[in-house]
PDB file of N, CA and C in Angstrom:
ATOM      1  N   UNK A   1      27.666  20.252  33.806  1.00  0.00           N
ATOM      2  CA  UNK A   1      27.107  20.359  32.465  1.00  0.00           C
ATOM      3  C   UNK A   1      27.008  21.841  32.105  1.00  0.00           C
ATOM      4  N   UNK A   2      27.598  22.218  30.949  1.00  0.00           N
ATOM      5  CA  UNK A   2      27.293  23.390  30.069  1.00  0.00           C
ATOM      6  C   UNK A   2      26.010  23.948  30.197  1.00  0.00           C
ATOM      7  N   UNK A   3      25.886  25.034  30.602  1.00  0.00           N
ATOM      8  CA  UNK A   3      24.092  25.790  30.141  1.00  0.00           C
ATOM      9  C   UNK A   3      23.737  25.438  28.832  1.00  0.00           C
ATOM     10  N   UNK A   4      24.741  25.454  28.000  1.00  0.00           N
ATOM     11  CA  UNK A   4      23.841  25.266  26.124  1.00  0.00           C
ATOM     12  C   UNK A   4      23.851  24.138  26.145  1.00  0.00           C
ATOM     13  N   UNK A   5      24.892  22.619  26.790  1.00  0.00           N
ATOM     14  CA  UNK A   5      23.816  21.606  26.941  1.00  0.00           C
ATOM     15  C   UNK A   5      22.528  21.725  27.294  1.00  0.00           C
ATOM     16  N   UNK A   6      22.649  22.362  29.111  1.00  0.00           N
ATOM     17  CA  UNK A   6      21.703  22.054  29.602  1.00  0.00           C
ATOM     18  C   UNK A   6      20.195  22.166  29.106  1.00  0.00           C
ATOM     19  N   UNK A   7      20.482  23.666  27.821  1.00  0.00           N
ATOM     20  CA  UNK A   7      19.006  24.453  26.974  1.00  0.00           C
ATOM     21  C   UNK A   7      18.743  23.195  25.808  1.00  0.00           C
ATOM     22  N   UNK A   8      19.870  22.431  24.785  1.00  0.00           N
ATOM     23  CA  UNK A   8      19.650  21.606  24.029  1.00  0.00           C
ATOM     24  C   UNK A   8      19.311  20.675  24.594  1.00  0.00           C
ATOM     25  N   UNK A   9      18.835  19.874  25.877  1.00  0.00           N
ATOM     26  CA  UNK A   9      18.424  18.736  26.217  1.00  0.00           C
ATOM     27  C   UNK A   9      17.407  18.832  26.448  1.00  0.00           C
ATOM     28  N   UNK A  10      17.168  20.117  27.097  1.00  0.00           N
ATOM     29  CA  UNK A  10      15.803  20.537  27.771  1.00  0.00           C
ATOM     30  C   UNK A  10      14.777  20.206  26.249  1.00  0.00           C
ATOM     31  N   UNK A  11      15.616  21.210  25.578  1.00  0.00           N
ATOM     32  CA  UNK A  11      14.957  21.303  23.933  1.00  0.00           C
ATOM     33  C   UNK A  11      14.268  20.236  23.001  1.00  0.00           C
ATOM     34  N   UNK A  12      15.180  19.286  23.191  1.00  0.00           N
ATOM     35  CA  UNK A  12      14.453  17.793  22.900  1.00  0.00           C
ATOM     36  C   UNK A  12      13.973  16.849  23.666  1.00  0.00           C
ATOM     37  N   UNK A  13      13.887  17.291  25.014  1.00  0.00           N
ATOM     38  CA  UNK A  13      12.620  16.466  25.683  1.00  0.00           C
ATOM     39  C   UNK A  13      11.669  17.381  25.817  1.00  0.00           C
ATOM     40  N   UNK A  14      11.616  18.651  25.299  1.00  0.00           N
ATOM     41  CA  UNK A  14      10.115  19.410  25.321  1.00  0.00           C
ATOM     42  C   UNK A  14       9.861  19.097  23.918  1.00  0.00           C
ATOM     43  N   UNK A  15      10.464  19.275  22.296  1.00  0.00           N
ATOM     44  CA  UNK A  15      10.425  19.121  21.226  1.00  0.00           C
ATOM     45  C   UNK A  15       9.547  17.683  21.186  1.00  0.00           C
ATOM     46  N   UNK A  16      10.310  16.230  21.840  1.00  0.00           N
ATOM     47  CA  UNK A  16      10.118  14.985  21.509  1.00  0.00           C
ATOM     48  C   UNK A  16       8.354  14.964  22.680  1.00  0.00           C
ATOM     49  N   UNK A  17       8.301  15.982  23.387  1.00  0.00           N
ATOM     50  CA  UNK A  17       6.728  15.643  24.014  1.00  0.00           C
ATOM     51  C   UNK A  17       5.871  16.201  22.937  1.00  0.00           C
ATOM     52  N   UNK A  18       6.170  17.203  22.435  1.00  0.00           N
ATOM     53  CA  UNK A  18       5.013  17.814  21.446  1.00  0.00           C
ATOM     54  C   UNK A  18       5.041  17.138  20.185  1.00  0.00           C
ATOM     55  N   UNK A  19       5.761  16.624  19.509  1.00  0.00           N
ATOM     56  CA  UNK A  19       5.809  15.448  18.644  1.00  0.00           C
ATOM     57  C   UNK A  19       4.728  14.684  19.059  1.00  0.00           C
ATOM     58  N   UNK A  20       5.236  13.974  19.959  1.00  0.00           N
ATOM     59  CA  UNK A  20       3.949  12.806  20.278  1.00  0.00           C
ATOM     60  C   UNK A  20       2.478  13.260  20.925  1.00  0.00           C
ATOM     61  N   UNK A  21       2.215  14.590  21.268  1.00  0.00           N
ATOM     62  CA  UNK A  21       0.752  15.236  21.445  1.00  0.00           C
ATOM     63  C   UNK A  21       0.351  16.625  20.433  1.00  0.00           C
ATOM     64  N   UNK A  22       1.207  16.534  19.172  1.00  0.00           N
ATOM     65  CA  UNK A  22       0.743  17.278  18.120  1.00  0.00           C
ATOM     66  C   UNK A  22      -0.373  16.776  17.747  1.00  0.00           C
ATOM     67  N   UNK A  23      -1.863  17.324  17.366  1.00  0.00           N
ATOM     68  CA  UNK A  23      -2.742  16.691  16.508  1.00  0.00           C
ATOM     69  C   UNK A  23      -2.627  16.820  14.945  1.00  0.00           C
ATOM     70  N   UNK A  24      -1.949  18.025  14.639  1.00  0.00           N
ATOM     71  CA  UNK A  24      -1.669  18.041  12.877  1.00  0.00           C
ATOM     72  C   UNK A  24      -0.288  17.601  12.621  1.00  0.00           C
ATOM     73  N   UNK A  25      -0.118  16.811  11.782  1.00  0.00           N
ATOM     74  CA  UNK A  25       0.642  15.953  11.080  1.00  0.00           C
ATOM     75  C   UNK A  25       2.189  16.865  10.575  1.00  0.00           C
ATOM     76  N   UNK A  26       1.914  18.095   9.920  1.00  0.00           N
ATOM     77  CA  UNK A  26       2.495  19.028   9.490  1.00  0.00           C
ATOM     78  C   UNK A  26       3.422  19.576  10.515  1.00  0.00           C
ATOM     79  N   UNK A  27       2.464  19.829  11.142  1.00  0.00           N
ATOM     80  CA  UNK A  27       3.492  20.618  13.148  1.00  0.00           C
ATOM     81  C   UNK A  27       4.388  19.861  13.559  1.00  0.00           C
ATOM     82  N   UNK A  28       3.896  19.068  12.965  1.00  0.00           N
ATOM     83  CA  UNK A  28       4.692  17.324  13.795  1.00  0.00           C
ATOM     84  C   UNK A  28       5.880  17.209  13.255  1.00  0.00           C
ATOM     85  N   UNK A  29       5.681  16.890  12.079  1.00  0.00           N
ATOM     86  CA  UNK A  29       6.948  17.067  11.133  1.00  0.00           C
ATOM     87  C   UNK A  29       7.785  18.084  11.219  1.00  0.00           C
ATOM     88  N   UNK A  30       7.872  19.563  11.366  1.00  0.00           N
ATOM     89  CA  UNK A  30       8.299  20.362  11.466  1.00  0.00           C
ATOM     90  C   UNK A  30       9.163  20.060  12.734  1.00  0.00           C
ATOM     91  N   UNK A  31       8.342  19.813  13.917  1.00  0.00           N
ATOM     92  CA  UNK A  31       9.399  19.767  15.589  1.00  0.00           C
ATOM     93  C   UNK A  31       9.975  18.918  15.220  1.00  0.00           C
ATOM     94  N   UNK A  32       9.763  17.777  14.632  1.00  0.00           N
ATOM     95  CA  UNK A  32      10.890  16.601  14.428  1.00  0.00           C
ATOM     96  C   UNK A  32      12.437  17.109  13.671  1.00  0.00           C
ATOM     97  N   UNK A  33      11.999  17.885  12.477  1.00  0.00           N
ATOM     98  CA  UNK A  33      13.176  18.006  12.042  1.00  0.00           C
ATOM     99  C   UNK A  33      14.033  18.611  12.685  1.00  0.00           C
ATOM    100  N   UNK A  34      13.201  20.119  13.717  1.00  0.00           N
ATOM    101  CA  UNK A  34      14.109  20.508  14.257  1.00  0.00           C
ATOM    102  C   UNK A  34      14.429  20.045  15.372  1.00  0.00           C
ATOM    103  N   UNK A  35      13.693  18.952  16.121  1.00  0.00           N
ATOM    104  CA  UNK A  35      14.217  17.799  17.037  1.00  0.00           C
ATOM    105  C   UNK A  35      16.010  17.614  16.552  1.00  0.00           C
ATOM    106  N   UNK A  36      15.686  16.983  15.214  1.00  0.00           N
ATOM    107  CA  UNK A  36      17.151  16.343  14.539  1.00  0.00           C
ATOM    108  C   UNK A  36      18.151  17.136  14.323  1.00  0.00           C
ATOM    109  N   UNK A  37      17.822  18.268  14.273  1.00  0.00           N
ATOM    110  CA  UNK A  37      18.957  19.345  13.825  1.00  0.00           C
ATOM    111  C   UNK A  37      19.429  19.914  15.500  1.00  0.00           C
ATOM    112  N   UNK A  38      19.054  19.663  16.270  1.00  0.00           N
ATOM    113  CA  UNK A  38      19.099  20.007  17.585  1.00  0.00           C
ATOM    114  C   UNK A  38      20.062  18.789  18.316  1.00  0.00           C
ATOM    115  N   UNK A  39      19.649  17.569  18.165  1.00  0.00           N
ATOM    116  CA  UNK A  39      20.696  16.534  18.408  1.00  0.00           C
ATOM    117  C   UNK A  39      21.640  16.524  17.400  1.00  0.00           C
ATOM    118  N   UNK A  40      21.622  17.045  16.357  1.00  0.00           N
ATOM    119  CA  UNK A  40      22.931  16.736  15.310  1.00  0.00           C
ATOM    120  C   UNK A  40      23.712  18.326  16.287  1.00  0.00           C
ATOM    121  N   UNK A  41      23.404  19.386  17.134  1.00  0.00           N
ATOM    122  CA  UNK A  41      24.302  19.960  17.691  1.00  0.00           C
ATOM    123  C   UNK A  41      24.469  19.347  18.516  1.00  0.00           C
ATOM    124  N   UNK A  42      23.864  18.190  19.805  1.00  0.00           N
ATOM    125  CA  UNK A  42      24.224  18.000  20.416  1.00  0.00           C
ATOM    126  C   UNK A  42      25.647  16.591  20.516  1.00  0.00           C
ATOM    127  N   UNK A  43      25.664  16.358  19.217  1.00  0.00           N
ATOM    128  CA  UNK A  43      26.423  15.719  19.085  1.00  0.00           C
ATOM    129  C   UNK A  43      27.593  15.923  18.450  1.00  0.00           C
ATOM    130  N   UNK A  44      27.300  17.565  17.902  1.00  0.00           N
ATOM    131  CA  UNK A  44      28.665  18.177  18.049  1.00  0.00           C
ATOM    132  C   UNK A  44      29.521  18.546  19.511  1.00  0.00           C
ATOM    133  N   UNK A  45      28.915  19.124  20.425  1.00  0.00           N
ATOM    134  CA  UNK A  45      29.167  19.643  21.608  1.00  0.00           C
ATOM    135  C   UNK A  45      30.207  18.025  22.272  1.00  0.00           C
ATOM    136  N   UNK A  46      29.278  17.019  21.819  1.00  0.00           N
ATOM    137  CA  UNK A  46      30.128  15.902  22.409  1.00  0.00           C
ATOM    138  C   UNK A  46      31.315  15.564  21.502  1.00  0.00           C
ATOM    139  N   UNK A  47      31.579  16.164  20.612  1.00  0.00           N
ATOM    140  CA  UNK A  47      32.494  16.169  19.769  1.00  0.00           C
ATOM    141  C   UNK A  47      32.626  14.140  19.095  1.00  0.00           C
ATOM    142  N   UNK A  48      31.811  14.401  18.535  1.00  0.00           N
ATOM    143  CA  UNK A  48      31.158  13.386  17.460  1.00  0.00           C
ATOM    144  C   UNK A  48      30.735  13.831  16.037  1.00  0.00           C
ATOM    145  N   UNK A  49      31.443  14.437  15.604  1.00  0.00           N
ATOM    146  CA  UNK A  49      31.307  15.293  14.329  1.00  0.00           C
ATOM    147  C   UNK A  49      30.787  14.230  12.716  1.00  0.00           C
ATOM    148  N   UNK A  50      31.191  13.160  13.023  1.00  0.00           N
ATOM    149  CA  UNK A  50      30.795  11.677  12.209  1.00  0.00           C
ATOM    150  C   UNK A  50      28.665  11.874  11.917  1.00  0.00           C
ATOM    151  N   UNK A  51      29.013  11.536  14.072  1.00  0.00           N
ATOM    152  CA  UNK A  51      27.580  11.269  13.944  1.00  0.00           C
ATOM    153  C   UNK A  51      26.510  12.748  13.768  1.00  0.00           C
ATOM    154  N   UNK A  52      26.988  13.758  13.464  1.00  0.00           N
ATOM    155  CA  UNK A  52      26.181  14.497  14.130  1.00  0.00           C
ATOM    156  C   UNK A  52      25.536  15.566  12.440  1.00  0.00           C
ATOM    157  N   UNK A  53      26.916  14.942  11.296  1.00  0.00           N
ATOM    158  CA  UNK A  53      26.940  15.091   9.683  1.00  0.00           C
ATOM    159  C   UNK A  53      25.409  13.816   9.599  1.00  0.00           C
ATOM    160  N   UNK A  54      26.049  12.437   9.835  1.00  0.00           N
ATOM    161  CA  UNK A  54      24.843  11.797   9.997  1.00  0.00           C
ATOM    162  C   UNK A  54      23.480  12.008  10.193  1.00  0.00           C
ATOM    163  N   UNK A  55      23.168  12.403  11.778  1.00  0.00           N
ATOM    164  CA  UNK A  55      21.975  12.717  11.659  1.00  0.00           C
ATOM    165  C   UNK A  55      21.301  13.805  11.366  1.00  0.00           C
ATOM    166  N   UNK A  56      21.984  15.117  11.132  1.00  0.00           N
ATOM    167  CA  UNK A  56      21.629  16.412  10.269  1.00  0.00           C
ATOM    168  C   UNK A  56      21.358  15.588   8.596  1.00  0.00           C
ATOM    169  N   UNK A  57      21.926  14.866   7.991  1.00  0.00           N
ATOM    170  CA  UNK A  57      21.279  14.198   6.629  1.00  0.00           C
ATOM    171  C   UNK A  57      20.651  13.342   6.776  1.00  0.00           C
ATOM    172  N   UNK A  58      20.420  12.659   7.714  1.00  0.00           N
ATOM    173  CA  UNK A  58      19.756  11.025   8.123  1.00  0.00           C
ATOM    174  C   UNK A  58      18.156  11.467   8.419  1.00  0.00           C
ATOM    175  N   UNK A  59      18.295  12.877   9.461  1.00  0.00           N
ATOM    176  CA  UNK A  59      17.552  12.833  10.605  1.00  0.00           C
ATOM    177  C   UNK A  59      16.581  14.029  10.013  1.00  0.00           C
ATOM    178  N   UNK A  60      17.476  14.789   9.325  1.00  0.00           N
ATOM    179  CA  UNK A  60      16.488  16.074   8.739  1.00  0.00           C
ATOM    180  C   UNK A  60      16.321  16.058   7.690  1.00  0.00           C
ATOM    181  N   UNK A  61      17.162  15.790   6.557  1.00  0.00           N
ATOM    182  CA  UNK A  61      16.906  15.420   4.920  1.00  0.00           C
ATOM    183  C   UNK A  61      16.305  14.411   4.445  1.00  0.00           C
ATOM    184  N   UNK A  62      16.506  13.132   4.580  1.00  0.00           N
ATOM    185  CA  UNK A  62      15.824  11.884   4.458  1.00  0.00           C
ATOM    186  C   UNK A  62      14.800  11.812   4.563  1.00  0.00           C
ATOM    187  N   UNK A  63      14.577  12.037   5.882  1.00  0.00           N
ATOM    188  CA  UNK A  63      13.200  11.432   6.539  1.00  0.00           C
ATOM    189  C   UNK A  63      12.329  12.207   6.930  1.00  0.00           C
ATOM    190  N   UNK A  64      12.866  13.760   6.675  1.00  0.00           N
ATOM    191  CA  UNK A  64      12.233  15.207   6.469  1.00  0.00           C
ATOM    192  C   UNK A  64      11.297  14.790   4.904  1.00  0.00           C
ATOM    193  N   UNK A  65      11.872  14.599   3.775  1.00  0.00           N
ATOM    194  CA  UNK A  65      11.527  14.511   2.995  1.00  0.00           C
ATOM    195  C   UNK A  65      10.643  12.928   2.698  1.00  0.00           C
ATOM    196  N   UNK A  66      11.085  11.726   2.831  1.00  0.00           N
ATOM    197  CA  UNK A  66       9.740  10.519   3.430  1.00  0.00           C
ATOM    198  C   UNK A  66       8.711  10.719   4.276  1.00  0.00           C
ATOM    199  N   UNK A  67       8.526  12.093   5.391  1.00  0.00           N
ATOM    200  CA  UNK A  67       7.367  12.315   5.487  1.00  0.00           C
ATOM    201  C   UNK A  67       6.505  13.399   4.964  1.00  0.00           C
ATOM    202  N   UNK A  68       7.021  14.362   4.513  1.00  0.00           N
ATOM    203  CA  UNK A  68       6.590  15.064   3.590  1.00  0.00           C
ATOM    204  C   UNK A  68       5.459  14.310   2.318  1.00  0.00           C
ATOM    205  N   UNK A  69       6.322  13.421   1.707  1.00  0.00           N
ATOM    206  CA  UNK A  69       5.475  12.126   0.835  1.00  0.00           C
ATOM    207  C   UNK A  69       4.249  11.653   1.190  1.00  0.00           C
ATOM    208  N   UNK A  70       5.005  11.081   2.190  1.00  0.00           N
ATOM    209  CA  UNK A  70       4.151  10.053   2.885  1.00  0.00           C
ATOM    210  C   UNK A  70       2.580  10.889   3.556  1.00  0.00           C
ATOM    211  N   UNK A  71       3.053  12.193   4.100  1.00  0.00           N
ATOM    212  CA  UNK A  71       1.987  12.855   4.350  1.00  0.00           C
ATOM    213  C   UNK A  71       1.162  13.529   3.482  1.00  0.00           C
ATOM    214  N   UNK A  72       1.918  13.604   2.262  1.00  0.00           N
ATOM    215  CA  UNK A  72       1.008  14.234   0.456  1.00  0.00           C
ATOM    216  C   UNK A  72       0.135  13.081   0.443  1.00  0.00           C
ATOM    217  N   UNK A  73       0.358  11.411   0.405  1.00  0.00           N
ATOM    218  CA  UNK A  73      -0.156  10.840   0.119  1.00  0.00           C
ATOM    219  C   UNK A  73      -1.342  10.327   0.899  1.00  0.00           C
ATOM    220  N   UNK A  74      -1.320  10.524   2.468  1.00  0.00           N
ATOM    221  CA  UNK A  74      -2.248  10.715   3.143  1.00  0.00           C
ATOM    222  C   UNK A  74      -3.652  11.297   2.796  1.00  0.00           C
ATOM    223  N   UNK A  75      -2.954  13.095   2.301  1.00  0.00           N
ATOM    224  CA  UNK A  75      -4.358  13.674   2.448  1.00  0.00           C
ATOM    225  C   UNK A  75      -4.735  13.160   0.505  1.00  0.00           C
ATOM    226  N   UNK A  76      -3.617  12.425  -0.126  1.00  0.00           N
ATOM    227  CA  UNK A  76      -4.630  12.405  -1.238  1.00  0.00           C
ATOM    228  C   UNK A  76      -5.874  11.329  -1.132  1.00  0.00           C
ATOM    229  N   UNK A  77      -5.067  10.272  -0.317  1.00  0.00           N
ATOM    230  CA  UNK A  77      -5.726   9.169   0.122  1.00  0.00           C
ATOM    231  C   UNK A  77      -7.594   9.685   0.918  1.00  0.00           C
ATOM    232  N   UNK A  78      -7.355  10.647   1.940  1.00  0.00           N
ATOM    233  CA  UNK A  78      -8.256  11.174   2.773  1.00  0.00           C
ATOM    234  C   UNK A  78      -9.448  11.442   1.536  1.00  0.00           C
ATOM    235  N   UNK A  79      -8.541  12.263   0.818  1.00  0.00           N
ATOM    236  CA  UNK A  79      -9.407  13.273  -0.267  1.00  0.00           C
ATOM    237  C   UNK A  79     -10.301  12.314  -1.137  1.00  0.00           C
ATOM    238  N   UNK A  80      -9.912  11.124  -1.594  1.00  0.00           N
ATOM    239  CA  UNK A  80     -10.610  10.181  -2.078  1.00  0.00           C
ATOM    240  C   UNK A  80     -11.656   9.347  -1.820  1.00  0.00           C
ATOM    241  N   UNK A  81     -11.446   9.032  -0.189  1.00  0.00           N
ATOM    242  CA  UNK A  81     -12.476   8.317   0.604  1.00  0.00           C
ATOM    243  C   UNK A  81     -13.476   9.704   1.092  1.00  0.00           C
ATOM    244  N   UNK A  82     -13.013  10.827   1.117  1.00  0.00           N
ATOM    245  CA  UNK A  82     -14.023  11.853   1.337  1.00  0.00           C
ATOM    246  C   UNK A  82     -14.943  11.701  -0.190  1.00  0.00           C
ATOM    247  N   UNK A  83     -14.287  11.919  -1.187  1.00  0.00           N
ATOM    248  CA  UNK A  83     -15.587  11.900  -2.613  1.00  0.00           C
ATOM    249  C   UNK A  83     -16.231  10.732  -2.313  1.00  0.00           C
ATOM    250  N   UNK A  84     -16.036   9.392  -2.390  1.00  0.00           N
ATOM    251  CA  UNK A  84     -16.529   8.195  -2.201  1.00  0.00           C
ATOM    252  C   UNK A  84     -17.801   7.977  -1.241  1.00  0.00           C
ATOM    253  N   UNK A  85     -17.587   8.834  -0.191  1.00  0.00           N
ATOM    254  CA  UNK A  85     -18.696   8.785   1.048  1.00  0.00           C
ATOM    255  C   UNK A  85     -19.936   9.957  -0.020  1.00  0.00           C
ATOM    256  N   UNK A  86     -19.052  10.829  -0.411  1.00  0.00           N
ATOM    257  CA  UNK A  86     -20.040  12.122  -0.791  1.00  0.00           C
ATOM    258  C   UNK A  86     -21.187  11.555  -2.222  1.00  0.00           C
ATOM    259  N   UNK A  87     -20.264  10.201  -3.057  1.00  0.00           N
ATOM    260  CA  UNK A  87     -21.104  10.035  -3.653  1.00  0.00           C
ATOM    261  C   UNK A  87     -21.840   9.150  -3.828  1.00  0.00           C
ATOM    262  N   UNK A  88     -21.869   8.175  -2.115  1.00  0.00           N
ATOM    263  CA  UNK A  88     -22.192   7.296  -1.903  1.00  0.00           C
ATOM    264  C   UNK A  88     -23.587   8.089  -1.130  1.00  0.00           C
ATOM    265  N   UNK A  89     -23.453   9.002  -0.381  1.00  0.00           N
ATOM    266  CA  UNK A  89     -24.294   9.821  -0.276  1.00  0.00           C
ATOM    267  C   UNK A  89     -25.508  10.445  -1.457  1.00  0.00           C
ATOM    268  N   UNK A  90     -24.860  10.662  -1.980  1.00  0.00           N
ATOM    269  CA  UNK A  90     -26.057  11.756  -2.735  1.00  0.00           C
ATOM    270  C   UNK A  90     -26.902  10.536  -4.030  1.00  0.00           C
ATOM    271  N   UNK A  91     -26.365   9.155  -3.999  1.00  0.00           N
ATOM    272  CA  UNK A  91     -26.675   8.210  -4.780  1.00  0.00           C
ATOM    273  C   UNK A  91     -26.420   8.443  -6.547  1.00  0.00           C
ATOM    274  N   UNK A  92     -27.128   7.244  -7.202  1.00  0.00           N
ATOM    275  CA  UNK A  92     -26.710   7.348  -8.181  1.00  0.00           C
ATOM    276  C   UNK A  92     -27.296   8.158  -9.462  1.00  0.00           C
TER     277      UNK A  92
END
Protein backbone atom coordinates (compact mmCIF):
# COMPACT_ATOMS: atom_id res chain seq x y z
CA UNK A 1 0.00 0.00 0.00
CA UNK A 2 0.97 3.61 -1.00
CA UNK A 3 1.97 5.99 2.06
CA UNK A 4 -0.84 8.59 0.72
CA UNK A 5 -3.17 5.65 0.94
CA UNK A 6 -1.85 4.63 3.93
CA UNK A 7 -2.28 8.79 5.47
CA UNK A 8 -6.01 8.88 3.65
CA UNK A 9 -7.26 5.81 5.53
CA UNK A 10 -5.68 6.59 8.61
CA UNK A 11 -7.57 10.06 7.93
CA UNK A 12 -11.00 8.67 7.88
CA UNK A 13 -10.88 6.34 10.60
CA UNK A 14 -9.53 9.19 12.87
CA UNK A 15 -12.05 11.84 10.99
CA UNK A 16 -15.13 9.06 11.25
CA UNK A 17 -14.09 8.63 15.36
CA UNK A 18 -14.40 12.33 16.02
CA UNK A 19 -17.63 12.59 14.12
CA UNK A 20 -19.20 10.24 16.38
CA UNK A 21 -17.53 11.85 19.86
CA UNK A 22 -17.91 15.54 18.65
CA UNK A 23 -20.25 17.28 21.22
CA UNK A 24 -21.05 20.44 18.87
CA UNK A 25 -23.07 19.74 15.98
CA UNK A 26 -21.14 22.34 13.75
CA UNK A 27 -17.52 20.48 14.30
CA UNK A 28 -19.33 17.57 13.34
CA UNK A 29 -20.47 18.67 10.22
CA UNK A 30 -17.39 20.19 9.21
CA UNK A 31 -15.13 16.56 9.77
CA UNK A 32 -17.83 14.93 7.85
CA UNK A 33 -17.53 16.91 4.86
CA UNK A 34 -14.06 16.68 4.94
CA UNK A 35 -14.48 12.92 5.83
CA UNK A 36 -16.26 12.96 2.11
CA UNK A 37 -13.89 14.90 0.27
CA UNK A 38 -11.14 12.60 1.61
CA UNK A 39 -12.88 9.34 0.35
CA UNK A 40 -13.93 11.06 -2.90
CA UNK A 41 -9.70 11.06 -3.14
CA UNK A 42 -9.63 7.87 -2.08
CA UNK A 43 -11.55 6.75 -4.69
CA UNK A 44 -9.67 8.45 -7.08
CA UNK A 45 -6.33 6.71 -6.12
CA UNK A 46 -8.46 3.47 -6.82
CA UNK A 47 -9.16 4.87 -10.01
CA UNK A 48 -13.00 5.09 -9.76
CA UNK A 49 -13.33 8.51 -11.05
CA UNK A 50 -17.47 7.84 -11.51
CA UNK A 51 -17.64 7.23 -7.89
CA UNK A 52 -15.45 9.56 -6.43
CA UNK A 53 -17.39 12.91 -8.83
CA UNK A 54 -20.29 11.14 -6.88
CA UNK A 55 -19.40 11.34 -3.56
CA UNK A 56 -17.48 14.81 -3.66
CA UNK A 57 -21.39 16.08 -4.82
CA UNK A 58 -23.36 13.39 -2.94
CA UNK A 59 -21.13 13.39 0.11
CA UNK A 60 -20.03 17.10 0.47
CA UNK A 61 -22.65 19.29 -1.41
CA UNK A 62 -25.92 17.64 -0.71
CA UNK A 63 -25.76 16.59 2.50
CA UNK A 64 -23.18 19.34 3.49
CA UNK A 65 -25.93 21.57 2.77
CA UNK A 66 -29.22 19.18 4.46
CA UNK A 67 -27.29 19.53 7.50
CA UNK A 68 -26.51 22.87 7.57
CA UNK A 69 -30.67 23.25 7.44
CA UNK A 70 -31.41 20.82 9.38
CA UNK A 71 -29.00 22.17 12.03
CA UNK A 72 -30.49 26.11 11.48
CA UNK A 73 -33.60 24.49 12.31
CA UNK A 74 -32.50 22.83 15.40
CA UNK A 75 -31.22 25.81 17.17
CA UNK A 76 -34.41 27.70 15.96
CA UNK A 77 -36.39 24.95 17.39
CA UNK A 78 -34.00 25.05 20.81
CA UNK A 79 -34.48 28.89 20.76
CA UNK A 80 -38.23 28.52 21.07
CA UNK A 81 -38.60 25.93 23.77
CA UNK A 82 -35.89 28.11 25.59
CA UNK A 83 -38.59 31.39 25.51
CA UNK A 84 -41.43 28.97 26.41
CA UNK A 85 -39.67 27.63 29.69
CA UNK A 86 -38.56 31.46 30.32
CA UNK A 87 -42.12 32.46 30.13
CA UNK A 88 -43.49 29.75 31.72
CA UNK A 89 -41.18 30.79 34.37
CA UNK A 90 -41.62 34.28 35.10
CA UNK A 91 -45.69 33.63 34.77
CA UNK A 92 -48.35 35.51 33.46
Amino acid sequence: MPIEEAILLSFLVISAVAVCVMRRFLAAMIIFASFSVVTSLVWIFLAAPDLAITEAAVGTGIAGILFFVVLKRIRIVEEEHRRERESKKNGP
